[in-house]
C-alpha atoms as a PDB file:
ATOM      1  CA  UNK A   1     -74.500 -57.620 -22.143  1.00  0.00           C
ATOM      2  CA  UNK A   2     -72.493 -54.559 -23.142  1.00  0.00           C
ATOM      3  CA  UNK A   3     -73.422 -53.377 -26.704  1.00  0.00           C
ATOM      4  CA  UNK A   4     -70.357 -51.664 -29.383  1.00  0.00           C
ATOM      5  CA  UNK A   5     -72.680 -48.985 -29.616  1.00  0.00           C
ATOM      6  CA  UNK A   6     -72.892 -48.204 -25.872  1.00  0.00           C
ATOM      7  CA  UNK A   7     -69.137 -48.877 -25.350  1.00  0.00           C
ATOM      8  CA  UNK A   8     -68.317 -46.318 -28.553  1.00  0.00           C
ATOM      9  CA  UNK A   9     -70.676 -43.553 -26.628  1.00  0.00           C
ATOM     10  CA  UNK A  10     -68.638 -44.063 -23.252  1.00  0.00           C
ATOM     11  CA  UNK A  11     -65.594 -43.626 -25.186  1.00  0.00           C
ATOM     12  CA  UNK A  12     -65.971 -40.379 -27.053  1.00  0.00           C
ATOM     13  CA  UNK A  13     -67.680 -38.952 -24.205  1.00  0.00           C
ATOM     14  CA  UNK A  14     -64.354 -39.498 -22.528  1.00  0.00           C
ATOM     15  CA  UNK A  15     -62.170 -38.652 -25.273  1.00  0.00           C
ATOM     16  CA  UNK A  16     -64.148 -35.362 -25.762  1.00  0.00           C
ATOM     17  CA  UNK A  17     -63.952 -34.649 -22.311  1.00  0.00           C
ATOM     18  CA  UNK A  18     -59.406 -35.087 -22.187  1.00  0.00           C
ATOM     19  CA  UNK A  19     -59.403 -32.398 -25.068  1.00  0.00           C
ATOM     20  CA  UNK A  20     -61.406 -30.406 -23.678  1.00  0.00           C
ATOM     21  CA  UNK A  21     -59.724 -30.167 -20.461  1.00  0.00           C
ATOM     22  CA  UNK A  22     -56.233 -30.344 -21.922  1.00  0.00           C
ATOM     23  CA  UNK A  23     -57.025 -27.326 -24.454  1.00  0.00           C
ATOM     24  CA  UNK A  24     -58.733 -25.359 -21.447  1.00  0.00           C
ATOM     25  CA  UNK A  25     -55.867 -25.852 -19.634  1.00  0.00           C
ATOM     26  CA  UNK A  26     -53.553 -24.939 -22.072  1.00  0.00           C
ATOM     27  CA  UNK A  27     -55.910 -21.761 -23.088  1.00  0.00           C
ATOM     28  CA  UNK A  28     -55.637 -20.898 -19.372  1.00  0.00           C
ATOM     29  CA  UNK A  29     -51.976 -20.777 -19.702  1.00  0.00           C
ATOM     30  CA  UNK A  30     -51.820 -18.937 -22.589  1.00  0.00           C
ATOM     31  CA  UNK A  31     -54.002 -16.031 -20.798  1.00  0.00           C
ATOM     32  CA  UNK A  32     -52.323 -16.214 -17.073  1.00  0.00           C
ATOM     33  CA  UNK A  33     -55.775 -16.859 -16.268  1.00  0.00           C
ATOM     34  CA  UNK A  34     -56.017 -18.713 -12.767  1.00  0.00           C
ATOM     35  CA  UNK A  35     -53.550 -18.566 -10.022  1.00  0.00           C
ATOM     36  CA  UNK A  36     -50.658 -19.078  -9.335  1.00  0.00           C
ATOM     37  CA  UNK A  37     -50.355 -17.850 -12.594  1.00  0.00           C
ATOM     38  CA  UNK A  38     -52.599 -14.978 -11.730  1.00  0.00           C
ATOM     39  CA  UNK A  39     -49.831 -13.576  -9.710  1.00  0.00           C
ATOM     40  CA  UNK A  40     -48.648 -12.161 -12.259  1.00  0.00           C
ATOM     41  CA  UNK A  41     -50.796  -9.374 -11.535  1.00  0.00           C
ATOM     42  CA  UNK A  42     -48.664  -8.178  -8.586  1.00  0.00           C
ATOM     43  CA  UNK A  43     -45.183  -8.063  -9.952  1.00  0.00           C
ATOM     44  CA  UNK A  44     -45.442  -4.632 -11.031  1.00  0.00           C
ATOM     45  CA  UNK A  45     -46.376  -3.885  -7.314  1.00  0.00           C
ATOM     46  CA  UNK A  46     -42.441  -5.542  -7.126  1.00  0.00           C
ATOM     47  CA  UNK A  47     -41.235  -3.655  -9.410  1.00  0.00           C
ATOM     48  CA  UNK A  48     -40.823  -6.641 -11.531  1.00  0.00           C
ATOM     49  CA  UNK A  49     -42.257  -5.198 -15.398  1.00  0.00           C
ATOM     50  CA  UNK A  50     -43.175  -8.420 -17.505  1.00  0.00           C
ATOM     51  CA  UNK A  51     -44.797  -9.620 -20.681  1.00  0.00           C
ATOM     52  CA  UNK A  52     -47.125 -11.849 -19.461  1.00  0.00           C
ATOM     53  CA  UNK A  53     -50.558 -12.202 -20.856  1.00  0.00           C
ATOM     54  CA  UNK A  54     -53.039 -11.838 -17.749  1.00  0.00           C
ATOM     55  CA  UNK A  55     -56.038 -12.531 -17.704  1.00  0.00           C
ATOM     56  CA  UNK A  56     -56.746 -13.369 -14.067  1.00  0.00           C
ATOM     57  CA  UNK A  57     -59.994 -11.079 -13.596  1.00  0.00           C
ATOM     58  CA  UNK A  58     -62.020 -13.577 -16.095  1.00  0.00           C
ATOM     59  CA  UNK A  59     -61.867 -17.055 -13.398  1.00  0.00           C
ATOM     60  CA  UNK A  60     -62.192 -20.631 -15.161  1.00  0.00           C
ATOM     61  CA  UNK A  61     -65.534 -22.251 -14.338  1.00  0.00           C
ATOM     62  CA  UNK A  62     -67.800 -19.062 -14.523  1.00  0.00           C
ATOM     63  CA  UNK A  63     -65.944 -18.061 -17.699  1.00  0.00           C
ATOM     64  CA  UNK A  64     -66.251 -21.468 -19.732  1.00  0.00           C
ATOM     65  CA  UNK A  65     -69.663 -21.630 -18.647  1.00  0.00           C
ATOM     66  CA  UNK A  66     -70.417 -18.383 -20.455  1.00  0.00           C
ATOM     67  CA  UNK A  67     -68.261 -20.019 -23.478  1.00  0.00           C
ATOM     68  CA  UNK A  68     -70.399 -23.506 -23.492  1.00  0.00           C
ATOM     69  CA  UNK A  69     -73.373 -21.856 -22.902  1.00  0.00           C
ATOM     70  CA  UNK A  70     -73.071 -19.233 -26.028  1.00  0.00           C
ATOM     71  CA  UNK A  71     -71.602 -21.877 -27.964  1.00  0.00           C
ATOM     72  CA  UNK A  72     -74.400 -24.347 -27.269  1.00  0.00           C
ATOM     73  CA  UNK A  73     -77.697 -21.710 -27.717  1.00  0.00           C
ATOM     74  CA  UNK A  74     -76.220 -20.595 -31.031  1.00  0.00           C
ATOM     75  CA  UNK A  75     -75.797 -24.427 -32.139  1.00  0.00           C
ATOM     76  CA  UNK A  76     -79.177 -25.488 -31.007  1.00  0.00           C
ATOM     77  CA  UNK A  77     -80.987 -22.336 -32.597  1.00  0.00           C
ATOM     78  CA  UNK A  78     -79.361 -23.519 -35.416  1.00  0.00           C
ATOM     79  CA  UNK A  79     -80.264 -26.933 -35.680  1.00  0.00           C
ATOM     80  CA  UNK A  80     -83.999 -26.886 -34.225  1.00  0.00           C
ATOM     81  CA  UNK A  81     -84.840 -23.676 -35.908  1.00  0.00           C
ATOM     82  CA  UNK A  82     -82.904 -23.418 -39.256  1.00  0.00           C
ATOM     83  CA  UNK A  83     -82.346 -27.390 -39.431  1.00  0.00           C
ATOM     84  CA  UNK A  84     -78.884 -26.986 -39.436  1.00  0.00           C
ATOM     85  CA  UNK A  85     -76.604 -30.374 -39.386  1.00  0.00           C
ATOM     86  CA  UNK A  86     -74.577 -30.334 -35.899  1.00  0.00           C
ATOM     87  CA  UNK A  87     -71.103 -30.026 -37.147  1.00  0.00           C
ATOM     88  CA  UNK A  88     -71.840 -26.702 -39.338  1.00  0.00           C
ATOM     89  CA  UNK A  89     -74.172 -25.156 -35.926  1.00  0.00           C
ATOM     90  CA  UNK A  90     -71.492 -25.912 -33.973  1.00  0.00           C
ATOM     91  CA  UNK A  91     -68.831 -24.364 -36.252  1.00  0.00           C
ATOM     92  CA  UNK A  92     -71.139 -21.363 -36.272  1.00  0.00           C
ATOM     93  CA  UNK A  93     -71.255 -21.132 -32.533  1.00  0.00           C
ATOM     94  CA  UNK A  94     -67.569 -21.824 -31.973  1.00  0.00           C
ATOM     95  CA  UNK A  95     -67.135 -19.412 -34.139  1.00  0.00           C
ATOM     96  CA  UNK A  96     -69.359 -16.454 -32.952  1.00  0.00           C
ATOM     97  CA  UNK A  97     -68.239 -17.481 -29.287  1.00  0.00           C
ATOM     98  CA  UNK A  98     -64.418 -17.077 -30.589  1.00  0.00           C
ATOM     99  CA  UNK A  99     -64.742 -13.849 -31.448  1.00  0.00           C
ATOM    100  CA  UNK A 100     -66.323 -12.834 -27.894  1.00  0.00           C
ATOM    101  CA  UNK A 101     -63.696 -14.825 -26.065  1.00  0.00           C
ATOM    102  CA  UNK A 102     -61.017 -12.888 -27.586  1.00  0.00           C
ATOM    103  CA  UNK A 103     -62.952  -9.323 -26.669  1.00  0.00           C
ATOM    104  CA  UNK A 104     -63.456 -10.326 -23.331  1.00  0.00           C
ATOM    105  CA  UNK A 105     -59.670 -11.697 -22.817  1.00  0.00           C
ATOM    106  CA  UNK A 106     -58.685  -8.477 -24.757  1.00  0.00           C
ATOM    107  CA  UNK A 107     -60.683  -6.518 -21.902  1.00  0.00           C
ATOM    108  CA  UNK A 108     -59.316  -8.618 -18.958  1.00  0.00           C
ATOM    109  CA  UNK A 109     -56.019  -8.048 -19.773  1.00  0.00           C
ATOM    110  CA  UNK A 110     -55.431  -4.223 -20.511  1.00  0.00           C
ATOM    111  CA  UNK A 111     -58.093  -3.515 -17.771  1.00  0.00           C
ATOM    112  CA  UNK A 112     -55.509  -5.687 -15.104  1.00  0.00           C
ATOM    113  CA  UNK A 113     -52.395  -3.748 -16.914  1.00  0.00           C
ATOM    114  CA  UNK A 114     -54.010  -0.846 -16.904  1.00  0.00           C
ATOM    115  CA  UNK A 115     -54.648  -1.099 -13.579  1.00  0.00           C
ATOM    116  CA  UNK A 116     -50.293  -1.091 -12.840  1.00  0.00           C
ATOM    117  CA  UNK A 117     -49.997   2.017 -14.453  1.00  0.00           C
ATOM    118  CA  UNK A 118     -49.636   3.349 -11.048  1.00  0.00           C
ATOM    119  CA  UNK A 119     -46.510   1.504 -11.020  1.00  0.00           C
ATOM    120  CA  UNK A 120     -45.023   2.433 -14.216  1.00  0.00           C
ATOM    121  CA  UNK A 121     -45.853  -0.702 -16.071  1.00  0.00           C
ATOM    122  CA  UNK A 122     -46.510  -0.365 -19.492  1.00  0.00           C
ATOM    123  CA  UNK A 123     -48.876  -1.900 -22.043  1.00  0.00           C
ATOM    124  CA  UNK A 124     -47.015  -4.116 -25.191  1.00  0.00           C
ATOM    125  CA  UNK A 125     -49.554  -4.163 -27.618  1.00  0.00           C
ATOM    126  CA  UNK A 126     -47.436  -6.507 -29.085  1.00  0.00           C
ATOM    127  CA  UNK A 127     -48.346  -9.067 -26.337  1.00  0.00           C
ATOM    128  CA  UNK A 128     -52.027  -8.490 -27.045  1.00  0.00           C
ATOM    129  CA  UNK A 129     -51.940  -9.822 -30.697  1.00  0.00           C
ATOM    130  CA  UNK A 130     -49.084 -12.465 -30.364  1.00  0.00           C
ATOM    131  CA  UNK A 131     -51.301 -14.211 -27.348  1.00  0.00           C
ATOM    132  CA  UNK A 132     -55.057 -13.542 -28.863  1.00  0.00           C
ATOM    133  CA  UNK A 133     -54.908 -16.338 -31.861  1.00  0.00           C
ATOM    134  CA  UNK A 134     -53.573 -19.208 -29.202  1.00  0.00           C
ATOM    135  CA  UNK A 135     -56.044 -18.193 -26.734  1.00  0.00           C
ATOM    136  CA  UNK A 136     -59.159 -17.998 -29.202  1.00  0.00           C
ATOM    137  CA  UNK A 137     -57.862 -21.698 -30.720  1.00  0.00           C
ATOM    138  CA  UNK A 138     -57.404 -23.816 -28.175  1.00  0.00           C
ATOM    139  CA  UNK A 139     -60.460 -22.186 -26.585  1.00  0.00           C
ATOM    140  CA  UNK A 140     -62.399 -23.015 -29.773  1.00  0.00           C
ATOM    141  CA  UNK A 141     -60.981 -26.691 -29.344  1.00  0.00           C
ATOM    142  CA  UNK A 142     -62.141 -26.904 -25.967  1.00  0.00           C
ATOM    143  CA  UNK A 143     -65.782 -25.033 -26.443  1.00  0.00           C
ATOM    144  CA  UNK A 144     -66.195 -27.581 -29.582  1.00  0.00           C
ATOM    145  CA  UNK A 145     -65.612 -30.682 -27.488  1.00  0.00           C
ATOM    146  CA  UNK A 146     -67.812 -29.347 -24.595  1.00  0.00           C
ATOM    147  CA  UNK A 147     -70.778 -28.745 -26.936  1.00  0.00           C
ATOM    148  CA  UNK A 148     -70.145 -31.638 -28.836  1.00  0.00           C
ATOM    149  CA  UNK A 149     -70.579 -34.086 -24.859  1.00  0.00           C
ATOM    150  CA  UNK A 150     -73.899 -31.833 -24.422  1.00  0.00           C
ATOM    151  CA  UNK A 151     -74.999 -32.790 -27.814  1.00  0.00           C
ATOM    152  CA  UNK A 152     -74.342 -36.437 -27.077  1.00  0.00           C
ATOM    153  CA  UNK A 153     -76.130 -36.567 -23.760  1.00  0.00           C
ATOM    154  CA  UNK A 154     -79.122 -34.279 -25.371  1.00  0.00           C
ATOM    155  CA  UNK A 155     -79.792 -36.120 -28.554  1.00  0.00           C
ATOM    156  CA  UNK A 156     -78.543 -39.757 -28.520  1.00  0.00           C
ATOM    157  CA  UNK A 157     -78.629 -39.894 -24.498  1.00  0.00           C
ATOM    158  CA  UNK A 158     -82.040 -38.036 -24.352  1.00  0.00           C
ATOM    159  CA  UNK A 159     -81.121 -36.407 -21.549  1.00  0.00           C
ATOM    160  CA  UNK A 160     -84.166 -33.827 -19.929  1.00  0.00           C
ATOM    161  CA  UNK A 161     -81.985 -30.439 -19.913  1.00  0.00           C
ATOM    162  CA  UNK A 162     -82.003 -28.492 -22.800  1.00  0.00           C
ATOM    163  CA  UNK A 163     -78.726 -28.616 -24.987  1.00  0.00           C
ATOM    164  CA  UNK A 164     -77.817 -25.158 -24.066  1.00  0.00           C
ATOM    165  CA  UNK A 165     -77.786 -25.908 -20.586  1.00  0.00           C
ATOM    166  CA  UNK A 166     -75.848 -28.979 -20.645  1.00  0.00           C
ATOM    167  CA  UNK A 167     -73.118 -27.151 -22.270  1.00  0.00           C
ATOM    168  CA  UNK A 168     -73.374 -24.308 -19.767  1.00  0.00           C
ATOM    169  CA  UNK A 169     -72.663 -27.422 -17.060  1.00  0.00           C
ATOM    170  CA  UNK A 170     -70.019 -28.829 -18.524  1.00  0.00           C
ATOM    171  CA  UNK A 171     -68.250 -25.619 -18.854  1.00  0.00           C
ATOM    172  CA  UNK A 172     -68.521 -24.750 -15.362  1.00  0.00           C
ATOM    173  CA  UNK A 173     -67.436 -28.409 -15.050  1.00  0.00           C
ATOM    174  CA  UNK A 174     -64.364 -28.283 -17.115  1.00  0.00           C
ATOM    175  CA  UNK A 175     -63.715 -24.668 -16.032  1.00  0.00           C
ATOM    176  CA  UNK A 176     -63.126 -25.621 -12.259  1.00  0.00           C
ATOM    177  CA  UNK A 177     -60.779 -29.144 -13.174  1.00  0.00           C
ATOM    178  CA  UNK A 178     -58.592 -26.548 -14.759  1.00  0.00           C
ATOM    179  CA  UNK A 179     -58.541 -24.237 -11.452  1.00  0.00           C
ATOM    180  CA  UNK A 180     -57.726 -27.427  -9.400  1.00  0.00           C
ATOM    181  CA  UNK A 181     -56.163 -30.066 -11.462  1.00  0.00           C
ATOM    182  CA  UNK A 182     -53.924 -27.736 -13.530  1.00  0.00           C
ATOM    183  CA  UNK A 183     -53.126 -25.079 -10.996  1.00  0.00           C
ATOM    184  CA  UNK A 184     -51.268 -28.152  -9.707  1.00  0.00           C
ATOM    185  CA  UNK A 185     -48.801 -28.610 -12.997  1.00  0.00           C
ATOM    186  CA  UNK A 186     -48.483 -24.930 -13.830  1.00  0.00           C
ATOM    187  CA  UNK A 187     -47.300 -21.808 -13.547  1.00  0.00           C
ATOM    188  CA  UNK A 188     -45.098 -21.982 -10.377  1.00  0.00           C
ATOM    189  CA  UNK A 189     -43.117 -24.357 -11.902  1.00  0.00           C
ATOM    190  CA  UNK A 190     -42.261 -21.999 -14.529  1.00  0.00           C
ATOM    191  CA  UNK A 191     -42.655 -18.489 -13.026  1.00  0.00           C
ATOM    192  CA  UNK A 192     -40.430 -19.350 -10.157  1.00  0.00           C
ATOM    193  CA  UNK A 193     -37.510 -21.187 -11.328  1.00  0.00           C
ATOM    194  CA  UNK A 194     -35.333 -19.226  -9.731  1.00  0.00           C
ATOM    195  CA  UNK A 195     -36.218 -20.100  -6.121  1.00  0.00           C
ATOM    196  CA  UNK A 196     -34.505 -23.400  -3.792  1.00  0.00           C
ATOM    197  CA  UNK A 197     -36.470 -26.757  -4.745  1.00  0.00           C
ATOM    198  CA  UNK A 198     -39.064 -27.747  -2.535  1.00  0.00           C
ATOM    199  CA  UNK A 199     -39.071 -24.719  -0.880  1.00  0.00           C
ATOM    200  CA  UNK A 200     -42.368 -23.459  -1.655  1.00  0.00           C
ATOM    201  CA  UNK A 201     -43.445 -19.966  -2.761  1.00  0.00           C
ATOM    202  CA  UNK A 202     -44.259 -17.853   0.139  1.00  0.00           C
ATOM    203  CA  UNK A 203     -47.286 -15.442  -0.039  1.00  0.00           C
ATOM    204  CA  UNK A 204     -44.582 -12.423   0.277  1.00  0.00           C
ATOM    205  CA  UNK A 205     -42.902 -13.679  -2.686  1.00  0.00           C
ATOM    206  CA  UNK A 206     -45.931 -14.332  -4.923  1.00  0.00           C
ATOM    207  CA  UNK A 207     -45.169 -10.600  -7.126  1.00  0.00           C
ATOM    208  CA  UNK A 208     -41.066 -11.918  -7.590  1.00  0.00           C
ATOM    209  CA  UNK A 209     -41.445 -14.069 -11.011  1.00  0.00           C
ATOM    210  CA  UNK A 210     -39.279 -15.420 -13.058  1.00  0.00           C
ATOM    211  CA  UNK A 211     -39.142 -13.486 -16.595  1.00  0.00           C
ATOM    212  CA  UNK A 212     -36.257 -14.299 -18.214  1.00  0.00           C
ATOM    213  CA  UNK A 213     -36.416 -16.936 -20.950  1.00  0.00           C
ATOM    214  CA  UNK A 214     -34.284 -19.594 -22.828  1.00  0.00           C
ATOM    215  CA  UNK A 215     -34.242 -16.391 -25.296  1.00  0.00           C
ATOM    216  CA  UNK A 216     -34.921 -13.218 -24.580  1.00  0.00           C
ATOM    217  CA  UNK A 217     -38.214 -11.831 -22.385  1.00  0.00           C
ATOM    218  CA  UNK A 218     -40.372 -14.790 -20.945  1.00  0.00           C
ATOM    219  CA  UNK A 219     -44.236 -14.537 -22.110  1.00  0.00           C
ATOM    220  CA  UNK A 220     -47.361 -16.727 -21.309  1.00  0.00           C
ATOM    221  CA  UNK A 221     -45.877 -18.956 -24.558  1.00  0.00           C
ATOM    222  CA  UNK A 222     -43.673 -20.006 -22.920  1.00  0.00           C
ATOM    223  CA  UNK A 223     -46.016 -21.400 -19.664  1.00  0.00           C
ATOM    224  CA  UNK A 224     -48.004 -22.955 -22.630  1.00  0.00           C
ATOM    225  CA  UNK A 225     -45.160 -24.818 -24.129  1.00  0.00           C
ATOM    226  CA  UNK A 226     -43.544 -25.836 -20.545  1.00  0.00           C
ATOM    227  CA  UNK A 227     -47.519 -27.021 -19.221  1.00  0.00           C
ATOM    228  CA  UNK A 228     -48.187 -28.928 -22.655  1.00  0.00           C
ATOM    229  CA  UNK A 229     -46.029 -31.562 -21.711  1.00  0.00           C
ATOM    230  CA  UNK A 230     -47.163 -32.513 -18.643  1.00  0.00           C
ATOM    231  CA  UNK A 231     -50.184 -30.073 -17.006  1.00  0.00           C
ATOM    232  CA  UNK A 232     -52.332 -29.649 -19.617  1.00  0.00           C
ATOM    233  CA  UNK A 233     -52.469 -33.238 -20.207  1.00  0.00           C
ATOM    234  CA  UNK A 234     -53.284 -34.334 -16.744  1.00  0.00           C
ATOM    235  CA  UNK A 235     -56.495 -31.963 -16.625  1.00  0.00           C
ATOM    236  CA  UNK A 236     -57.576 -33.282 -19.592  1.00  0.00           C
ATOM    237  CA  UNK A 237     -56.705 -36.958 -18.572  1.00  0.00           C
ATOM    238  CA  UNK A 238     -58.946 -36.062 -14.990  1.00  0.00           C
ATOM    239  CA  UNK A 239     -61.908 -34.511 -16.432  1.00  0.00           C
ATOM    240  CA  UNK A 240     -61.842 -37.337 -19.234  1.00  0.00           C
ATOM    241  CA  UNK A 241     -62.106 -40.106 -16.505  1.00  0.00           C
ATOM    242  CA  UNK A 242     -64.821 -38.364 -14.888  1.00  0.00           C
ATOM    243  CA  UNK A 243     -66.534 -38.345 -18.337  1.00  0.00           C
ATOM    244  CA  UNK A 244     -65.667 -41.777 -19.084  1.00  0.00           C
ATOM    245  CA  UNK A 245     -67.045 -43.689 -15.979  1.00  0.00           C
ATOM    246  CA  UNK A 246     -69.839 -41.568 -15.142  1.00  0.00           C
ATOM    247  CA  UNK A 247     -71.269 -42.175 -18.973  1.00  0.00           C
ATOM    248  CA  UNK A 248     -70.344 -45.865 -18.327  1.00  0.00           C
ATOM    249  CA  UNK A 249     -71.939 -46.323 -14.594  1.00  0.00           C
ATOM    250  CA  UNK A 250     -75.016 -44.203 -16.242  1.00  0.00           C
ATOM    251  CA  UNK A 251     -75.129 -46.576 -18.936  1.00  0.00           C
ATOM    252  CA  UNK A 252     -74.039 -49.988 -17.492  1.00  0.00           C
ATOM    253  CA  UNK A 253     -75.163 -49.689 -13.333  1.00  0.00           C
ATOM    254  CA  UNK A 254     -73.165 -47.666 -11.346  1.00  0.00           C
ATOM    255  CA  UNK A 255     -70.676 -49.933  -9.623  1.00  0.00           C
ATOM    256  CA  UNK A 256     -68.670 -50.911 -12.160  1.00  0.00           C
ATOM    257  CA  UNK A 257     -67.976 -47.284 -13.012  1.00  0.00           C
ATOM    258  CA  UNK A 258     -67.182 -47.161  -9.239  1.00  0.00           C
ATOM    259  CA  UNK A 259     -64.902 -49.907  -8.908  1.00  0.00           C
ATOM    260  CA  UNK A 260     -62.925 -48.954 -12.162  1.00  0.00           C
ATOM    261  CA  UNK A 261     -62.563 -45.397 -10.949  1.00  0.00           C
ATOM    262  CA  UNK A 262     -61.433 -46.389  -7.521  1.00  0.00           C
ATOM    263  CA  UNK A 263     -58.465 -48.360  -9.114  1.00  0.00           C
ATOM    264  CA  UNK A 264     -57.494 -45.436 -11.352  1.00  0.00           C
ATOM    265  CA  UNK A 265     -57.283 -43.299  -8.444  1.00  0.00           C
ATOM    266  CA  UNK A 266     -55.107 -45.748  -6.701  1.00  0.00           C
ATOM    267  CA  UNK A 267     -52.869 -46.158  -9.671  1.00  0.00           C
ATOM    268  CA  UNK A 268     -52.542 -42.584  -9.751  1.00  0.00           C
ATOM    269  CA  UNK A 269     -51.373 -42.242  -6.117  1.00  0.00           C
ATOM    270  CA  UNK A 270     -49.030 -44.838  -6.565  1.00  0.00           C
ATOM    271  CA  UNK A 271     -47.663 -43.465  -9.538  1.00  0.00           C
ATOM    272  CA  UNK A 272     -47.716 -39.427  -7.937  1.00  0.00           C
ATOM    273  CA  UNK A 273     -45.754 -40.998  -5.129  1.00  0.00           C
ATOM    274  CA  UNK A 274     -43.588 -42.825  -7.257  1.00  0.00           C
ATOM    275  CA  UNK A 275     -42.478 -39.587  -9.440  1.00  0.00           C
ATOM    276  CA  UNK A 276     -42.378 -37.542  -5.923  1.00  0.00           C
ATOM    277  CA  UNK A 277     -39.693 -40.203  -4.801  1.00  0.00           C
ATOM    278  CA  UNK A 278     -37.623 -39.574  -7.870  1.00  0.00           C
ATOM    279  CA  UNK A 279     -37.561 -36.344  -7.728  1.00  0.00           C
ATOM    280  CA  UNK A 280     -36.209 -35.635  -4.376  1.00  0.00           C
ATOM    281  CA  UNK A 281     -33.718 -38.495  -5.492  1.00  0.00           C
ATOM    282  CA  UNK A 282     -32.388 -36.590  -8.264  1.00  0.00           C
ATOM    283  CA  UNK A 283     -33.090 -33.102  -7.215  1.00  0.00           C
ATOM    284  CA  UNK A 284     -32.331 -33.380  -3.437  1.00  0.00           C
ATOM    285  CA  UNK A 285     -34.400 -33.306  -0.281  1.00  0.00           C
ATOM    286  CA  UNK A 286     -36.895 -30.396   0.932  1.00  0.00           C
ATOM    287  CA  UNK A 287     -34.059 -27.480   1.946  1.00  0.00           C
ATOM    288  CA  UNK A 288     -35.301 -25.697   4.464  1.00  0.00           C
ATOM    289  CA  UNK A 289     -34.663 -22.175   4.194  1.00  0.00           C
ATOM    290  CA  UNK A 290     -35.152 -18.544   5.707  1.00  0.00           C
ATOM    291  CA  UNK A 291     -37.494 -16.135   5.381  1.00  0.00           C
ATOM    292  CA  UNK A 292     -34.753 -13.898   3.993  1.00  0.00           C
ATOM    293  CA  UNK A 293     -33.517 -16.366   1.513  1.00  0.00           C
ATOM    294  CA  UNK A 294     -36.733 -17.091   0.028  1.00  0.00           C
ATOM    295  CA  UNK A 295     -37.411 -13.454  -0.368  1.00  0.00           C
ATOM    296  CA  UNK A 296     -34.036 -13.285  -1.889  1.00  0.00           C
ATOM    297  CA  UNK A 297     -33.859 -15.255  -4.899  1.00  0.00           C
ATOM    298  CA  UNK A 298     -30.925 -16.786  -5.510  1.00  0.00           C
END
């Protein structure tokens, strides 16, 4: 028989797991961290000057595992060693790892702007401090929630790797949904606006963004506030499910976790195709277009 208490641990797990990958997603954003919004980086090579926040150097999974794993040996030094309660280690370790996501997202992003000097591209300072606060937030929201599933599988799971390690995995874990699952819902929705629907974004064209905004000079904000509504919540909705029915196949056998996944999958597909239908209903069919006028925006 299913317990409440077994139930309760399935759903946190999962509901740590979608804010997690929603505020990774949305931290990602904020930074221009992983393509297509990396392509930021060769606009200047376009001529095309900007005031994005890039980040692209510093990639998802190996960078969040750094995060979870800094996060989680500060919290579990704290706890084992100084018999710290978890909520005020893992504010501690959030904390400390806060401040050295926001030096090495400083670093990433003047050393990649730097690096367009060559092109005349210059450095807005002012971009620095207006993006740092987002990204070190929801990056502490997402680094919390990962530490906080490593604590669950460590001490009320009693799971054999350290807590430390656990976090590093889910990390890397959470790192790579946001290079798959969100690089899906962002960034060339937003940085290329001005191209045909449905035609795609060539390779050539990869440098020619979009940079205008509702008002004035489009930044990474504004890739944050278009990918909240729908991108940053479908990471976090994927690497929640994940969470969800592996902790419930681990806890209750392992093919009811596979049968409930399978249907979620299929709802999903039926749902993608659904929206996909719509769209090209409202917005028209595929255009297909030249070389020329895709290099051309219009």
């Amino acid at each position: 028989m299913v317990g409440l208490a077994e139930v309760g641990i399935a759903a946190t797990m999962g509901a740590l797991a979608t804010i997690a990958g929603a505020f990774e997603d949305a931290e990602s954003d904020v930074g221009s961290q992983s393509n297509p919004n990396s392509q930021v980086q060769l606009a200047p090579q376009m001529m095309n000057f900007h005031r994005y926040f890039n980040k692209a150097i510093s990639g998802e999974p190996v960078s969040y595992m750094m995060y979870g794993a800094i996060a989680g040996t500060i919290a579990w030094v704290f706890m084992t060693k100084f018999g710290l309660p978890f909520l005020a280690a893992v504010a501690i370790g959030v904390g400390i790892n806060a401040a050295v996501h926001m030096i090495f997202a400083t670093t990433a992003h003047l050393g990649r702007i730097a690096s367009a000097a060559e092109f005349g591209h210059p450095i807005y300072l002012d971009v620095v401090l207006s993006h740092l606060g987002p990204i070190a937030g929801f990056g502490a929201i997402a680094t919390f929630c990962i530490v906080s599933l490593a604590y669950i599988q460590w001490s009320i799971l009693k799971h054999p790797f350290p807590m430390p390690l656990l976090a590093a995995l889910w990390g890397v874990t959470v790192g790579a949904i946001g290079s798959s699952t969100g690089d899906v819902h962002y960034g060339a929705e937003r940085l290329y606006q001005h191209y045909p629907f449905g035609c795609g974004v060539p390779v050539a064209a990869h440098g020619n963004i979009t940079r205008k905004a509702e008002t004035g000079i489009r930044n990474s904000m504004d890739s944050v506030f278009f990918c909240s509504k729908f991108g940053n919540p479908a990471t976090g909705l994927c690497f929640g499910l994940i969470i969800f029915f592996s902790t419930w196949a681990g806890l209750f056998g392992p093919w009811g976790g596979v049968i409930a996944m399978a249907l979620v999958t299929l709802a999903a597909l039926i749902i993608s195709n659904r929206i996909e239908k719509k769209a090209r209903k409202e917005y028209g069919t595929y255009e297909d277009v030249s070389v020329d006028e895709i290099c051309d925006p219009i």
